[in-house]
N, C-alpha and C. Protein backbone atom coordinates (compact mmCIF):
# COMPACT_ATOMS: atom_id res chain seq x y z
N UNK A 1 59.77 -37.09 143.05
CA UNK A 1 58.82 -38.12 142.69
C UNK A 1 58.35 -38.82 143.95
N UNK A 2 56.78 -39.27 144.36
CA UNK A 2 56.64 -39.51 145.11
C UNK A 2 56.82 -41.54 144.76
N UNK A 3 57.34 -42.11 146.06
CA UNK A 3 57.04 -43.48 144.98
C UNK A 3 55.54 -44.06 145.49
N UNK A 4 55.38 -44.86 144.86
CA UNK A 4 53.67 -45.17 145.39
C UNK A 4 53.89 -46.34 146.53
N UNK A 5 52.53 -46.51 147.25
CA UNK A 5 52.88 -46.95 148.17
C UNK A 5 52.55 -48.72 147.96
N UNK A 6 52.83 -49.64 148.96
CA UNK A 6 52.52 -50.78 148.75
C UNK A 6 50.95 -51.77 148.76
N UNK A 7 50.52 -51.90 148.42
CA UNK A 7 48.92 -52.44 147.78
C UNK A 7 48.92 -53.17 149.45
N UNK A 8 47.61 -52.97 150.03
CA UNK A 8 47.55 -53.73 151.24
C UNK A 8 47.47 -55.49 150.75
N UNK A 9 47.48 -55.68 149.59
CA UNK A 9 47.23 -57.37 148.98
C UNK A 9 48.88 -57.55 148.60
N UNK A 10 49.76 -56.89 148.90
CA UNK A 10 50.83 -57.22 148.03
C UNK A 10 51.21 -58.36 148.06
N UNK A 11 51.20 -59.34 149.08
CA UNK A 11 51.96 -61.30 149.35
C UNK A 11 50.86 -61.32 148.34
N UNK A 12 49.25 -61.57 148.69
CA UNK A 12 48.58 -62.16 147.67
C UNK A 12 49.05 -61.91 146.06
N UNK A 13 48.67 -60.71 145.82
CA UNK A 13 49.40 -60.15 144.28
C UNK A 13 50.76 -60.66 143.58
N UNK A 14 51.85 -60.72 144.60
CA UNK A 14 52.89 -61.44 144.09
C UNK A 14 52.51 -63.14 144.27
N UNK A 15 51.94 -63.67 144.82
CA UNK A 15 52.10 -65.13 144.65
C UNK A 15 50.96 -65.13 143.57
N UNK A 16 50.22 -64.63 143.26
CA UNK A 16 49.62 -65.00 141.60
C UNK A 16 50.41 -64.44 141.34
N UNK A 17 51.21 -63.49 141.07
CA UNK A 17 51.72 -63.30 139.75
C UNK A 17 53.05 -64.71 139.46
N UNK A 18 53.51 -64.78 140.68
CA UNK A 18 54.35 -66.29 140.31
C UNK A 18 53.92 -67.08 139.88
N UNK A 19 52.53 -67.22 140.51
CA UNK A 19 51.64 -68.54 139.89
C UNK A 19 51.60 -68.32 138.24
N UNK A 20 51.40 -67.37 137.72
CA UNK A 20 51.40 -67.08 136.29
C UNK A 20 52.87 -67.76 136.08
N UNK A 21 53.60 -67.81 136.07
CA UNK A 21 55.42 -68.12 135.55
C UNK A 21 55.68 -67.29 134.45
N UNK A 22 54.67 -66.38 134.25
CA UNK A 22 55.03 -65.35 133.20
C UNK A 22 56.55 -64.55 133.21
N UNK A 23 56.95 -64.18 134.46
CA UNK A 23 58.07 -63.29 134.52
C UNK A 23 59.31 -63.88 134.07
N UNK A 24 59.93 -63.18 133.17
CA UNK A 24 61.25 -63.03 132.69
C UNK A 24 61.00 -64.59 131.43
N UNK A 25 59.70 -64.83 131.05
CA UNK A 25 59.47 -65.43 129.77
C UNK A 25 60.17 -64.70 128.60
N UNK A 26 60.28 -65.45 127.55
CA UNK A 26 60.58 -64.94 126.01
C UNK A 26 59.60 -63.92 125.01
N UNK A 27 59.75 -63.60 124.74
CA UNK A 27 58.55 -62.41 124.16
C UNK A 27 57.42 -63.32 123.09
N UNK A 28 56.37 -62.96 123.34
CA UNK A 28 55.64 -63.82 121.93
C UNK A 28 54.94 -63.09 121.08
N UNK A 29 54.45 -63.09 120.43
CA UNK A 29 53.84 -62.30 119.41
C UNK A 29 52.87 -62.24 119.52
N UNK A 30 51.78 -62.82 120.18
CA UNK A 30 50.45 -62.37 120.41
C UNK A 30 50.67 -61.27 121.47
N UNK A 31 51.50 -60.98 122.08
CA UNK A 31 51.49 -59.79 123.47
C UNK A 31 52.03 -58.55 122.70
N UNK A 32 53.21 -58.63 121.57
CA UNK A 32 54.10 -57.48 120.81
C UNK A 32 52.94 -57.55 119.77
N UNK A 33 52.20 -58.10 119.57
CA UNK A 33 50.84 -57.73 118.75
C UNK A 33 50.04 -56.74 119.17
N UNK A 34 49.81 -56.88 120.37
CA UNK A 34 48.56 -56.14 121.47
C UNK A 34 49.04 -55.03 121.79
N UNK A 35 50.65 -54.85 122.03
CA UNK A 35 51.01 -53.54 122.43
C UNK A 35 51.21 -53.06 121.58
N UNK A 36 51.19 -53.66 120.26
CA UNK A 36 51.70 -52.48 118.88
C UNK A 36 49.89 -51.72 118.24
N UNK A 37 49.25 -52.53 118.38
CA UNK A 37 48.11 -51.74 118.56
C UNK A 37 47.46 -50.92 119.35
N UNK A 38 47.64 -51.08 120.91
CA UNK A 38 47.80 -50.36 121.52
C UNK A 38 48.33 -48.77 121.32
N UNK A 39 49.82 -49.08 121.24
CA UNK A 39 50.41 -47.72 120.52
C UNK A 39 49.49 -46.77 119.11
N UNK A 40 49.31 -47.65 118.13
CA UNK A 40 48.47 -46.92 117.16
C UNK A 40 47.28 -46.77 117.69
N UNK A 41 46.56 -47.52 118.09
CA UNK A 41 45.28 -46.81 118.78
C UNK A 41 45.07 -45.52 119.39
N UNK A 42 46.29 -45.64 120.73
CA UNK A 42 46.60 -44.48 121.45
C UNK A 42 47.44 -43.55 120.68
N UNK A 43 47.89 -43.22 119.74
CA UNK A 43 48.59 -42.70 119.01
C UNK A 43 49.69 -42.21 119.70
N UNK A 44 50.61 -43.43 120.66
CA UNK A 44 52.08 -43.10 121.14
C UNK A 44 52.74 -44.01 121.09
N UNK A 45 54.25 -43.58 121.43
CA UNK A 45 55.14 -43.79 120.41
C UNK A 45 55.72 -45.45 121.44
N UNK A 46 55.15 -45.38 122.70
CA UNK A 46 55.76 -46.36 123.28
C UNK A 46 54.29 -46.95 124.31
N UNK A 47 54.26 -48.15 124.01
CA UNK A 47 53.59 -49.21 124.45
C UNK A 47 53.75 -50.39 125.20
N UNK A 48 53.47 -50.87 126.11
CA UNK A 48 53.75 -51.78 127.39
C UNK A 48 52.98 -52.82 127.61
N UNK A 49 53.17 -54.09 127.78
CA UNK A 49 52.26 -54.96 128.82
C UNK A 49 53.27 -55.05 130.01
N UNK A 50 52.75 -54.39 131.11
CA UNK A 50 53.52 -54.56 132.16
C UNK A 50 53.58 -55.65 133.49
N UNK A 51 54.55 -55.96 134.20
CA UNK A 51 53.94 -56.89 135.17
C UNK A 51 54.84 -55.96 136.06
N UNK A 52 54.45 -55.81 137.57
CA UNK A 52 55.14 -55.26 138.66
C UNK A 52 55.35 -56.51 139.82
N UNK A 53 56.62 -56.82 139.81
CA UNK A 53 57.54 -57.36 140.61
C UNK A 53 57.48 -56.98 142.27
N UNK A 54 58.36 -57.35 143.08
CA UNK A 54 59.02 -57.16 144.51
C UNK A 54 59.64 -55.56 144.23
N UNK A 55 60.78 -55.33 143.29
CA UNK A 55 61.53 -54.18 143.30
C UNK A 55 61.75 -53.56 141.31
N UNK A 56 61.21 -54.25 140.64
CA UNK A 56 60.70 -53.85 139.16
C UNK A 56 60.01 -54.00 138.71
N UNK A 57 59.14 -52.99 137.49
CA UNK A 57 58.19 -53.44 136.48
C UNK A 57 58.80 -53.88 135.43
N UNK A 58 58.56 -55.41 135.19
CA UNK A 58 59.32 -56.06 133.68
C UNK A 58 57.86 -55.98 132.74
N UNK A 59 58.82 -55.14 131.51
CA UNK A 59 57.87 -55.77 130.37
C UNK A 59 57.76 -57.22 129.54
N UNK A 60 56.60 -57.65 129.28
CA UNK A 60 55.95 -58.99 128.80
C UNK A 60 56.06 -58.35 127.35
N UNK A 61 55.72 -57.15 126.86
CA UNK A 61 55.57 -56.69 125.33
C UNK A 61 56.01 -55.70 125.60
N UNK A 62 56.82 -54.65 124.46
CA UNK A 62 57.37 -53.55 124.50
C UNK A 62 57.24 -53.48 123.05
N UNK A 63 56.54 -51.84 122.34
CA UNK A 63 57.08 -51.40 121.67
C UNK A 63 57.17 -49.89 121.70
N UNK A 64 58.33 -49.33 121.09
CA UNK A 64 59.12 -48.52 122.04
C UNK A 64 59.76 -47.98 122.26
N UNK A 65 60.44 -48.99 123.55
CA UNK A 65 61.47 -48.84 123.99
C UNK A 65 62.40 -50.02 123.40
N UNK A 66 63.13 -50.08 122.64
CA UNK A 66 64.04 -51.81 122.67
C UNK A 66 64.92 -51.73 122.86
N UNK A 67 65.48 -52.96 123.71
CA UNK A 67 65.95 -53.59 124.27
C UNK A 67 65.82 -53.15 126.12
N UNK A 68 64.93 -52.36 126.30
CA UNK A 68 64.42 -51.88 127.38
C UNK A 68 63.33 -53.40 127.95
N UNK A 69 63.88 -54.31 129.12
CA UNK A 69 63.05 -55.00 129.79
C UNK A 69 62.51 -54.58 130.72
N UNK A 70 62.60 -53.55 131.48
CA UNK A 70 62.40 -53.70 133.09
C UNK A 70 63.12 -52.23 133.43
N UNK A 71 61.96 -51.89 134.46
CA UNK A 71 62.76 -50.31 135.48
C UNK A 71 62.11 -50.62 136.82
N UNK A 72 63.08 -49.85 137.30
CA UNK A 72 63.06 -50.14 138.96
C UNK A 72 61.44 -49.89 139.39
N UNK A 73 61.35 -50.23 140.21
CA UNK A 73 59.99 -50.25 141.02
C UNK A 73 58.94 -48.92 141.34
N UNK A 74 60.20 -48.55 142.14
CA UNK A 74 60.14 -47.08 142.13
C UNK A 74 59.99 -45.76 141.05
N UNK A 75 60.28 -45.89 139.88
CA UNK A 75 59.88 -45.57 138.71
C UNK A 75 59.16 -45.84 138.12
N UNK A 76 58.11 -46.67 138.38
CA UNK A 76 57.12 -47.55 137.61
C UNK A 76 55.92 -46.77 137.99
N UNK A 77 55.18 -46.27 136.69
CA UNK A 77 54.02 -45.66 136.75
C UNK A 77 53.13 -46.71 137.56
N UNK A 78 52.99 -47.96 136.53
CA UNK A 78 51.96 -49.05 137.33
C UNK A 78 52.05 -49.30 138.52
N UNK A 79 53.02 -49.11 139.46
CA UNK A 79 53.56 -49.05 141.16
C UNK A 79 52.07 -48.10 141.37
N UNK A 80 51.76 -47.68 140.67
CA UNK A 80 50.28 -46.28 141.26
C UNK A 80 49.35 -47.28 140.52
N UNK A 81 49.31 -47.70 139.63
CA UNK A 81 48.23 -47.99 138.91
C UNK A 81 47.84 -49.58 139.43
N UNK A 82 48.45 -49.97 140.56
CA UNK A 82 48.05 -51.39 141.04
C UNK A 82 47.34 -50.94 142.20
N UNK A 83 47.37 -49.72 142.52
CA UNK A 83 46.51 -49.37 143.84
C UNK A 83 44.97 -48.81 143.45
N UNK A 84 44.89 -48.90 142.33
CA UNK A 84 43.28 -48.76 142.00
C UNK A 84 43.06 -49.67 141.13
N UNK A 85 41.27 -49.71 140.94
CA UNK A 85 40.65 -50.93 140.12
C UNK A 85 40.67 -49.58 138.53
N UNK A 86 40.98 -50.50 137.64
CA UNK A 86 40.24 -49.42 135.91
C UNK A 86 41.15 -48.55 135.40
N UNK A 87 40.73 -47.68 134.64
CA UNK A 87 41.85 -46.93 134.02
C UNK A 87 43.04 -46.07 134.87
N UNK A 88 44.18 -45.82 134.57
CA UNK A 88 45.10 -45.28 135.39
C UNK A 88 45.56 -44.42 134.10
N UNK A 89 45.10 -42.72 134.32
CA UNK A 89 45.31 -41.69 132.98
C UNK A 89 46.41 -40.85 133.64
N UNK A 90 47.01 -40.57 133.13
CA UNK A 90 48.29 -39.76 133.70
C UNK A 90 47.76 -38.39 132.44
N UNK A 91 47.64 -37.82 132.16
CA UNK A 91 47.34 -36.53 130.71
C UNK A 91 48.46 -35.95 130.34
N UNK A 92 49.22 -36.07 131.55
CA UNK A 92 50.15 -35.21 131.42
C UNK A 92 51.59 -35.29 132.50
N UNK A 93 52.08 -35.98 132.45
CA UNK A 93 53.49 -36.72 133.36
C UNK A 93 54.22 -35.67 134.31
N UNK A 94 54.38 -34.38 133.18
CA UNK A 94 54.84 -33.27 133.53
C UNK A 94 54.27 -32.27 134.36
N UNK A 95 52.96 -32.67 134.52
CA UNK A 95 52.17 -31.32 135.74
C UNK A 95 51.83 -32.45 136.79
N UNK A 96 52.12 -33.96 136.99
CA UNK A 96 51.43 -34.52 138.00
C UNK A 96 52.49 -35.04 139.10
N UNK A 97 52.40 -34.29 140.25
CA UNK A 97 53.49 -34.35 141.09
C UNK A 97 53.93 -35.74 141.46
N UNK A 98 53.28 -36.74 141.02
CA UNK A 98 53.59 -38.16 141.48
C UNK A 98 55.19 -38.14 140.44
N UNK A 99 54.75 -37.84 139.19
CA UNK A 99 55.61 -38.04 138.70
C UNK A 99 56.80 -36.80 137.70
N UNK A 100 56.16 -35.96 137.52
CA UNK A 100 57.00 -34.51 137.44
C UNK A 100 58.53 -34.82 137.27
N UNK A 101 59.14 -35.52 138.40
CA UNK A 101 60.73 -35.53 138.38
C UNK A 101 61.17 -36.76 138.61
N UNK A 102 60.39 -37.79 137.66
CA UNK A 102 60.79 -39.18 137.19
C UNK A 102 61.47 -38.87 136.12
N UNK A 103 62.90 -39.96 136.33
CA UNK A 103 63.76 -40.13 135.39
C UNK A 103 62.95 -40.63 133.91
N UNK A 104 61.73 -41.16 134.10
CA UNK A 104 61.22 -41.75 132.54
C UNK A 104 60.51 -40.27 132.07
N UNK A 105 60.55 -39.60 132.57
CA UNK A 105 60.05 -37.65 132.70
C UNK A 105 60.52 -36.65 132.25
N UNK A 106 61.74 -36.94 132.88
CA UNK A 106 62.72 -35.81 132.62
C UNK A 106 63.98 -36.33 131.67
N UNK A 107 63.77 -37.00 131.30
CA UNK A 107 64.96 -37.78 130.44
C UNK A 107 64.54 -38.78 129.48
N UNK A 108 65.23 -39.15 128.60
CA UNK A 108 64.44 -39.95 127.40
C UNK A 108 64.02 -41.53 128.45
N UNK A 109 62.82 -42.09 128.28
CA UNK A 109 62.26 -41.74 127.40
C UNK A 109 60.91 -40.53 126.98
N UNK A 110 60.99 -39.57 127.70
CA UNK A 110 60.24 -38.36 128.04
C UNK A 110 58.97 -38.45 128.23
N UNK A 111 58.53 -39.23 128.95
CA UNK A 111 57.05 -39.49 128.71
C UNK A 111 56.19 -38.83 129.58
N UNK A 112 55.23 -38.93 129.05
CA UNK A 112 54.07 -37.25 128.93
C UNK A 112 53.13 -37.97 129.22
N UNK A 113 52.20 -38.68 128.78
CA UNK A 113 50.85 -39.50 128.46
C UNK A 113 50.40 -41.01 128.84
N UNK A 114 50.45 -41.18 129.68
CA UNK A 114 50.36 -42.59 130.68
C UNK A 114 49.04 -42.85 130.37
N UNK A 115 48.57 -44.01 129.79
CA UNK A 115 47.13 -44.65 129.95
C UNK A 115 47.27 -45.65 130.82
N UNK A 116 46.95 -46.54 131.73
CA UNK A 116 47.17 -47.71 132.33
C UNK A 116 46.36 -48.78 132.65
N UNK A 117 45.55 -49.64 131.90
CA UNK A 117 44.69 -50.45 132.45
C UNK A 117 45.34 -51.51 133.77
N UNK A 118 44.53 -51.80 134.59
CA UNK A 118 44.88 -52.50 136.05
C UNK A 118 46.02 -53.03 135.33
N UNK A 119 47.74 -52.43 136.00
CA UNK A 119 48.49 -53.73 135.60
C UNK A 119 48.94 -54.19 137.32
N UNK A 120 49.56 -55.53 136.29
CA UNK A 120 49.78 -56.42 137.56
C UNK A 120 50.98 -56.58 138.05
């Protein structure tokens, strides 16, 4: 797995995201709302609002995975998907060498089909 590299904005990016005080909040139901539609929309089985950290992506909404908050940094699809503006499509997890021999890949939770709007 390659890991992705660091956003040339990364100080900026992390001090808004502190500025938000979103991280490691309580779950609310307007966000486990958004990702459960999400999932039926996209017709898969696991759904995310993600935020990417210093060294993890914590989820804000999960449905899913439960009791799954947070994976290392380095495993984090969105670690790629903060380095471009718009959709971040993965088609296929298993033919794309970024991620091919990620533990979220090769092991439950097996994931195949990455959509990613800009996460943060």
């Amino acid at each position: 797995m390659s890991a992705a590299q660091i956003p040339s904005n990364e100080a900026e990016r992390l001090r808004s995201l502190n500025k938000l005080g979103i991280l490691d909040s309580a779950p609310e139901c307007e966000f486990d709302a958004l990702v459960h539609a999400a999932a039926l929309v996209c017709g898969v089985p696991v759904s995310l609002i993600s935020l990417v950290d210093v060294d993890r992506q914590w989820f804000k909404a999960n449905t899913g995975l439960p009791g799954v908050t947070e994976t290392p940094r380095d495993l984090a699809f969105c670690a790629h998907a903060i380095l471009q503006d718009g959709i971040f499509e993965v088609p296929d997890a298993t033919l794309d060498p970024r991620f091919a021999d990620n533990a979220l890949v090769t092991s439950a939770p097996d994931v195949r089909f990455t959509p990613a709007l800009r996460c943060a």
